[in-house]
PDB file of N, CA and C in Angstrom:
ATOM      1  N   UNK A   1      77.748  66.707-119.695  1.00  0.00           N
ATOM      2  CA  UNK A   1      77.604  66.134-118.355  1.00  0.00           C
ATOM      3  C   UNK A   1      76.657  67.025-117.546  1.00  0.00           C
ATOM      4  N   UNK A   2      75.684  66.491-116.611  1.00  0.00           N
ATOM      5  CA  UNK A   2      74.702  66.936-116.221  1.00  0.00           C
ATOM      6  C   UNK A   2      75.224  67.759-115.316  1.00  0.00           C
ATOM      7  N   UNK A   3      74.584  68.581-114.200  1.00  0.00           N
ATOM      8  CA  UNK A   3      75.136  69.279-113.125  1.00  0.00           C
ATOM      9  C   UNK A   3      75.150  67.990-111.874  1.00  0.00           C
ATOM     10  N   UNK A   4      76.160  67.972-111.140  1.00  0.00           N
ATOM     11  CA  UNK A   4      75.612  67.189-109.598  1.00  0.00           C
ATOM     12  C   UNK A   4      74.930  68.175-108.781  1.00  0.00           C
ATOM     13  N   UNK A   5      74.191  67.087-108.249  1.00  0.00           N
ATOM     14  CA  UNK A   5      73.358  67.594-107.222  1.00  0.00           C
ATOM     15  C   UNK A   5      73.794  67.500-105.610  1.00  0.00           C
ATOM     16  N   UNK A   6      73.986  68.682-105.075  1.00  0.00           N
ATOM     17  CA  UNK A   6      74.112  68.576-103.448  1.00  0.00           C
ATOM     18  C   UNK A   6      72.660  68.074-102.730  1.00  0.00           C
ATOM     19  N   UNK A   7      73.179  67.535-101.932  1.00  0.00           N
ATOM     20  CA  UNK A   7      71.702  66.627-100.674  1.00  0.00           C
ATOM     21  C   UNK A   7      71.389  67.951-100.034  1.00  0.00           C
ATOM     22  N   UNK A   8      70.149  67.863-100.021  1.00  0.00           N
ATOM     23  CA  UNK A   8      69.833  69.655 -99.327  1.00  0.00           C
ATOM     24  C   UNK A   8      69.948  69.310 -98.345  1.00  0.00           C
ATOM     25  N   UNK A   9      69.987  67.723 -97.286  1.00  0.00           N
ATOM     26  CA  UNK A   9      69.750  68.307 -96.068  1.00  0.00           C
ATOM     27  C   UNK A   9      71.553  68.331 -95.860  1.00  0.00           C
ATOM     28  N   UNK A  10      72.921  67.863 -96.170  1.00  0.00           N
ATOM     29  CA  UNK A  10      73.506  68.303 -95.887  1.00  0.00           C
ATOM     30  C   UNK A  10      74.072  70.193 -96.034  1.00  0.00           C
ATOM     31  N   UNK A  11      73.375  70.750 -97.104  1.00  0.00           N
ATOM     32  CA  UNK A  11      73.956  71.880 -97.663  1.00  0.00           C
ATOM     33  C   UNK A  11      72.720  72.768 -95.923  1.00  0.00           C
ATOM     34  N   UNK A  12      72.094  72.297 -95.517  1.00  0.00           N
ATOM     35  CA  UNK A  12      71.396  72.920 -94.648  1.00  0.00           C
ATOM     36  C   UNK A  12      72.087  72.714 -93.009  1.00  0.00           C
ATOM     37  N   UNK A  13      72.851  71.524 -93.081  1.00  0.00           N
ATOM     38  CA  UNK A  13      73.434  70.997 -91.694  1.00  0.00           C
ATOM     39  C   UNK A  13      75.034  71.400 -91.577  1.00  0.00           C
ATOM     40  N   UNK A  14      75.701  71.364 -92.893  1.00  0.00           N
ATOM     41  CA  UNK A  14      77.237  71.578 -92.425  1.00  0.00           C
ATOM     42  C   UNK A  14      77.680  72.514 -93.616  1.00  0.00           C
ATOM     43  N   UNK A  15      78.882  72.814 -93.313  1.00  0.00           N
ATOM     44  CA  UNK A  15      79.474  74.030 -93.704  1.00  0.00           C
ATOM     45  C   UNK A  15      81.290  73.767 -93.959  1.00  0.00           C
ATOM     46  N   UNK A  16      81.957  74.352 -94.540  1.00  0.00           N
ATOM     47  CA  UNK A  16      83.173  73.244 -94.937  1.00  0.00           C
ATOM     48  C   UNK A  16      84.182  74.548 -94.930  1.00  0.00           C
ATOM     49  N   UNK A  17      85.034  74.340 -93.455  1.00  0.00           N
ATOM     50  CA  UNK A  17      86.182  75.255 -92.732  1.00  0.00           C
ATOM     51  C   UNK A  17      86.723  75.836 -94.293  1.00  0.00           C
ATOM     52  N   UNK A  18      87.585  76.598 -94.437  1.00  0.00           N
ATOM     53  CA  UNK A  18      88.891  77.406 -95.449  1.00  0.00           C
ATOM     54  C   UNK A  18      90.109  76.222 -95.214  1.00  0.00           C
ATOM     55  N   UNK A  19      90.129  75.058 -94.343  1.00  0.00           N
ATOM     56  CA  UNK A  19      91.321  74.325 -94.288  1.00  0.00           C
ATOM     57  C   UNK A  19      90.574  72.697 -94.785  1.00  0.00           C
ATOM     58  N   UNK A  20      89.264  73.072 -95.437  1.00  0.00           N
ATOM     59  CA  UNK A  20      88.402  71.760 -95.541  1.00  0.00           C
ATOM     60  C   UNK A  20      87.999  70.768 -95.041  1.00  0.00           C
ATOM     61  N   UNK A  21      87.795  71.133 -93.506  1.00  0.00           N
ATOM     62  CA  UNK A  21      86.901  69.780 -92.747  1.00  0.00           C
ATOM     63  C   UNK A  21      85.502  70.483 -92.601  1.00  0.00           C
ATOM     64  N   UNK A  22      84.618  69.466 -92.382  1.00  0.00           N
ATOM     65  CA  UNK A  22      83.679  69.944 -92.295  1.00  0.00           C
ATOM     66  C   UNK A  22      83.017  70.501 -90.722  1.00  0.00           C
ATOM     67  N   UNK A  23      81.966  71.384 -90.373  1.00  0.00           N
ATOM     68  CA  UNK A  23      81.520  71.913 -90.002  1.00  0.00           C
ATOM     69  C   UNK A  23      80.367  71.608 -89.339  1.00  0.00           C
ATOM     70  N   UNK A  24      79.980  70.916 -87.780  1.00  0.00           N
ATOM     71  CA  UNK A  24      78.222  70.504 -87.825  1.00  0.00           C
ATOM     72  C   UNK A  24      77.994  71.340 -86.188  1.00  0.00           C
ATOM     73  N   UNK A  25      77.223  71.594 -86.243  1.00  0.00           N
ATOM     74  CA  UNK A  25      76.175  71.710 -84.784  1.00  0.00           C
ATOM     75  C   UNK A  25      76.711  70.655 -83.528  1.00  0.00           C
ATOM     76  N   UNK A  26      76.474  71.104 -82.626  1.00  0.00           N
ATOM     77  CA  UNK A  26      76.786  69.653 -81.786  1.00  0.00           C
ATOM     78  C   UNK A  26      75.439  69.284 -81.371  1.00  0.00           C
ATOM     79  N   UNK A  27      75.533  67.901 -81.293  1.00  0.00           N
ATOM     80  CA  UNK A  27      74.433  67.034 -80.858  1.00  0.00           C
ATOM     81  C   UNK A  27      74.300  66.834 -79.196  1.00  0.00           C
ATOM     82  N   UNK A  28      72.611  66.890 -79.291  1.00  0.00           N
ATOM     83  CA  UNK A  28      72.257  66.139 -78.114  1.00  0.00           C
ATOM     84  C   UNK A  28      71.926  67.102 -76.726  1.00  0.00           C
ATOM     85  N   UNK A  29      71.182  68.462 -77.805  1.00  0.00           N
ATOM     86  CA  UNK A  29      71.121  69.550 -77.039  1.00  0.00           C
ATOM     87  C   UNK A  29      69.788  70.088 -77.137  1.00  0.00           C
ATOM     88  N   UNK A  30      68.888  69.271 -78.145  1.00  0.00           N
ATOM     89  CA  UNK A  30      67.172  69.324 -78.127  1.00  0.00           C
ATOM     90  C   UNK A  30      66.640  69.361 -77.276  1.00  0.00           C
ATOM     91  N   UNK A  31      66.409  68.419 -76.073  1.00  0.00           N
ATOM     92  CA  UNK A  31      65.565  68.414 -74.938  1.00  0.00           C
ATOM     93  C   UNK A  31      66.615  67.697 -74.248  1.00  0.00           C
ATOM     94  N   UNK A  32      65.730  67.323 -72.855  1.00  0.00           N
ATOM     95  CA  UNK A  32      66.188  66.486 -72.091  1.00  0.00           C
ATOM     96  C   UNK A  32      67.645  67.601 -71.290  1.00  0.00           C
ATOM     97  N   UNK A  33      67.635  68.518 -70.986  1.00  0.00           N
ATOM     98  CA  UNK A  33      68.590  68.991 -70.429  1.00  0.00           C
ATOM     99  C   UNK A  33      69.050  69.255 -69.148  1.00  0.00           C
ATOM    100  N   UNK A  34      67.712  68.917 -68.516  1.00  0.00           N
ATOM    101  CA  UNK A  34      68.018  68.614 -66.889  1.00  0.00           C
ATOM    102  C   UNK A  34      68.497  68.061 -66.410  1.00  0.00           C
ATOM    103  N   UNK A  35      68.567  66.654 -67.017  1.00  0.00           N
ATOM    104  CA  UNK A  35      69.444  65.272 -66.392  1.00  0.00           C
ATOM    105  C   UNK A  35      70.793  65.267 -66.940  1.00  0.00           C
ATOM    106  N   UNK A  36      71.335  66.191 -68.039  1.00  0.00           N
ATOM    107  CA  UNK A  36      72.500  66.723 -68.573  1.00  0.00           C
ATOM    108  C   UNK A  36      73.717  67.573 -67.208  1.00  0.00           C
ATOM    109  N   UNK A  37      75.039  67.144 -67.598  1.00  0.00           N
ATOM    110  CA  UNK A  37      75.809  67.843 -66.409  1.00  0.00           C
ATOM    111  C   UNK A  37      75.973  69.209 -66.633  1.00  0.00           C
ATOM    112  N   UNK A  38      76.290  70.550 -65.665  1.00  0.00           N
ATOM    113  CA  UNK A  38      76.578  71.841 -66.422  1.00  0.00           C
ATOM    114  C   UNK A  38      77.666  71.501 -67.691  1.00  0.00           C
ATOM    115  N   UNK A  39      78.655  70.891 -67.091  1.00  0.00           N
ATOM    116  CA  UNK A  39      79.800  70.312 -67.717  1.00  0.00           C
ATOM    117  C   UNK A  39      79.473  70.413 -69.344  1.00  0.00           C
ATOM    118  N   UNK A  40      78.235  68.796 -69.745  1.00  0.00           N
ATOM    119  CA  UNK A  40      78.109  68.810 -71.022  1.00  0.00           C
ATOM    120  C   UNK A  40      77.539  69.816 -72.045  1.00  0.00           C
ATOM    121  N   UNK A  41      76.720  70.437 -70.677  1.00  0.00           N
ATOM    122  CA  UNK A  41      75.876  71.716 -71.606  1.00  0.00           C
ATOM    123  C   UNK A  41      76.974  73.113 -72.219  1.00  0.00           C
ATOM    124  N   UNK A  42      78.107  73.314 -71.619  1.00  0.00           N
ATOM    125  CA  UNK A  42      78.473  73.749 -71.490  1.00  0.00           C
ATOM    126  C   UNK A  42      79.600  73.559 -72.769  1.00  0.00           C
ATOM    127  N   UNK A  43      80.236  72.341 -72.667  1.00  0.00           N
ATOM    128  CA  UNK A  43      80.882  71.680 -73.937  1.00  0.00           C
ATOM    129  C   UNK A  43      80.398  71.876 -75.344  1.00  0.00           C
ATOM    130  N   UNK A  44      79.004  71.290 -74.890  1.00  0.00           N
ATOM    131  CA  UNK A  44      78.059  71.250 -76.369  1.00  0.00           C
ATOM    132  C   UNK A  44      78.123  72.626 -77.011  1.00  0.00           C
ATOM    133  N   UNK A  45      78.498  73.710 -76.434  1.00  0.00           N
ATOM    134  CA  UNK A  45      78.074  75.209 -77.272  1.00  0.00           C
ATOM    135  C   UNK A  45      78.680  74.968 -78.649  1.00  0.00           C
ATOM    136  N   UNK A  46      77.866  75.916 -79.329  1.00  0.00           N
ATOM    137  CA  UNK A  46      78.980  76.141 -80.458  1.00  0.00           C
ATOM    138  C   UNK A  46      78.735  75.162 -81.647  1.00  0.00           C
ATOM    139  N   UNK A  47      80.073  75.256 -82.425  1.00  0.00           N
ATOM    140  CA  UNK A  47      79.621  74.336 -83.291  1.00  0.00           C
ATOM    141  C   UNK A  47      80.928  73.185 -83.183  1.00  0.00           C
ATOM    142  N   UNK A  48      80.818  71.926 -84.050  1.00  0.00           N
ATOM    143  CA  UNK A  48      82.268  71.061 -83.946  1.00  0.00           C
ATOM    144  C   UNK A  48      82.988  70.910 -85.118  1.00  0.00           C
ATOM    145  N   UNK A  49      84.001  70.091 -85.469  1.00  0.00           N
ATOM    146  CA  UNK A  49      84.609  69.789 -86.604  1.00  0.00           C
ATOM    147  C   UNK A  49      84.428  68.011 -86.269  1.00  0.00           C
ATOM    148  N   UNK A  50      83.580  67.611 -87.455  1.00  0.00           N
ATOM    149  CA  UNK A  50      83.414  66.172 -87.622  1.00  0.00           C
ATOM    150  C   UNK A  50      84.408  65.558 -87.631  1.00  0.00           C
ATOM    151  N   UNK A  51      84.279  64.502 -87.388  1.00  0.00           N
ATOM    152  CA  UNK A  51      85.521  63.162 -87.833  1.00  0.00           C
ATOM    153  C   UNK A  51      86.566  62.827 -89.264  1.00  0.00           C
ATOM    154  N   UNK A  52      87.483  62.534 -89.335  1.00  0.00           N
ATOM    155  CA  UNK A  52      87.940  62.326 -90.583  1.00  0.00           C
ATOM    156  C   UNK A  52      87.023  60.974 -91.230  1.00  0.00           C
ATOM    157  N   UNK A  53      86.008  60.307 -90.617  1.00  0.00           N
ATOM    158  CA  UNK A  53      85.103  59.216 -90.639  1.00  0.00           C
ATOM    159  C   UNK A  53      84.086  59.769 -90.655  1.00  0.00           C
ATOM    160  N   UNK A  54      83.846  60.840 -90.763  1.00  0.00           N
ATOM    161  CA  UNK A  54      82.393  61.435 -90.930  1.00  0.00           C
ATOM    162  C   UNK A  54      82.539  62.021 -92.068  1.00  0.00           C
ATOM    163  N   UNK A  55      83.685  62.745 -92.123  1.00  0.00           N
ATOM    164  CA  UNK A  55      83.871  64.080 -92.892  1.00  0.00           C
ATOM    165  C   UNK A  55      83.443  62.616 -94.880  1.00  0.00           C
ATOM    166  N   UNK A  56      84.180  61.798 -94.487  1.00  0.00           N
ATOM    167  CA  UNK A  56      84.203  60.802 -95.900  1.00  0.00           C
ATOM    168  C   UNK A  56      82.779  60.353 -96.470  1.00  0.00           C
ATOM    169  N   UNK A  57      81.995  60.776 -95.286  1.00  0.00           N
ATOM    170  CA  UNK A  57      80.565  60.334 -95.677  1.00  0.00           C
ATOM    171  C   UNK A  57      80.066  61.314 -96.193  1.00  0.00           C
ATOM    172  N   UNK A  58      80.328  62.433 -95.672  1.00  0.00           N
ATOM    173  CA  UNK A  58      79.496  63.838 -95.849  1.00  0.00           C
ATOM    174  C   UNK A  58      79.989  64.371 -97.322  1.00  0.00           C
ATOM    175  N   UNK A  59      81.768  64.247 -97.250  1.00  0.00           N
ATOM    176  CA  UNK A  59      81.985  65.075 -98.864  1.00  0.00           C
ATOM    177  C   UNK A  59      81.550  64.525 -99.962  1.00  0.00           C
ATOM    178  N   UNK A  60      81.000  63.299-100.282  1.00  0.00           N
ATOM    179  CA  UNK A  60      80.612  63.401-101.707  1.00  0.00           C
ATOM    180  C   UNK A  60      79.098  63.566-101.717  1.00  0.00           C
ATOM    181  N   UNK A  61      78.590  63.725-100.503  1.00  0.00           N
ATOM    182  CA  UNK A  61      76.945  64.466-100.603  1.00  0.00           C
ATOM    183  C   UNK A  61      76.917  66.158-101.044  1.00  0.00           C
ATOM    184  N   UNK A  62      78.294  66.800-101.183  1.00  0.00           N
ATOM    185  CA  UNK A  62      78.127  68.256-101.337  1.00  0.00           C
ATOM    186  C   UNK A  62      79.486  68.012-102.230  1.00  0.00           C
ATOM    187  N   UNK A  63      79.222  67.849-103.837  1.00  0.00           N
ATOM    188  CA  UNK A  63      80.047  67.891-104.578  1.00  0.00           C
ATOM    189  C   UNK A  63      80.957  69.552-104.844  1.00  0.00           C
ATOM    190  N   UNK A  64      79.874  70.404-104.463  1.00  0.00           N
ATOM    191  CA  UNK A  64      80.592  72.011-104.800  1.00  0.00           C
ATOM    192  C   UNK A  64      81.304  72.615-103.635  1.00  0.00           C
ATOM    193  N   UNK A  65      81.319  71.912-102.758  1.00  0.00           N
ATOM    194  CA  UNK A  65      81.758  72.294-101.350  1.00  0.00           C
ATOM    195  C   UNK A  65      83.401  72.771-101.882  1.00  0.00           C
ATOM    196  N   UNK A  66      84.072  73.440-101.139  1.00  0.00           N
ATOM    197  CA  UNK A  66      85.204  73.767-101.674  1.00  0.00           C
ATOM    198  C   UNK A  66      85.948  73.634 -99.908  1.00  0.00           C
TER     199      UNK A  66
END
């Protein structure tokens, strides 16, 4: 059996917690930040834990993810 292959752009975007959800950046923090509230800028730091509806899309793009 061949090796699977991970999607590079997920192995480059998320990262997969020690309790196994996954790991992303928060969105929507590129430009445009003036018309943004302190509030959201402020929220956005950091990084998030995806959806249990995200997370189903993302794990079989990173088969070695543990």
């Amino acid at each position: 059996m061949p090796k699977m292959k991970t999607k590079s752009s997920c192995k480059k975007r998320f990262k997969v917690t020690a309790t196994g959800r996954i790991k992303a950046g928060q969105a929507g923090k590129r430009h445009g930040m003036i018309k943004r509230t302190k509030k959201f800028i402020r929220d956005a730091r950091g990084t998030t834990v995806l959806s249990k509806a995200d997370e189903q899309i993302i794990k079989p793009m990173m088969p070695y993810a543990r």
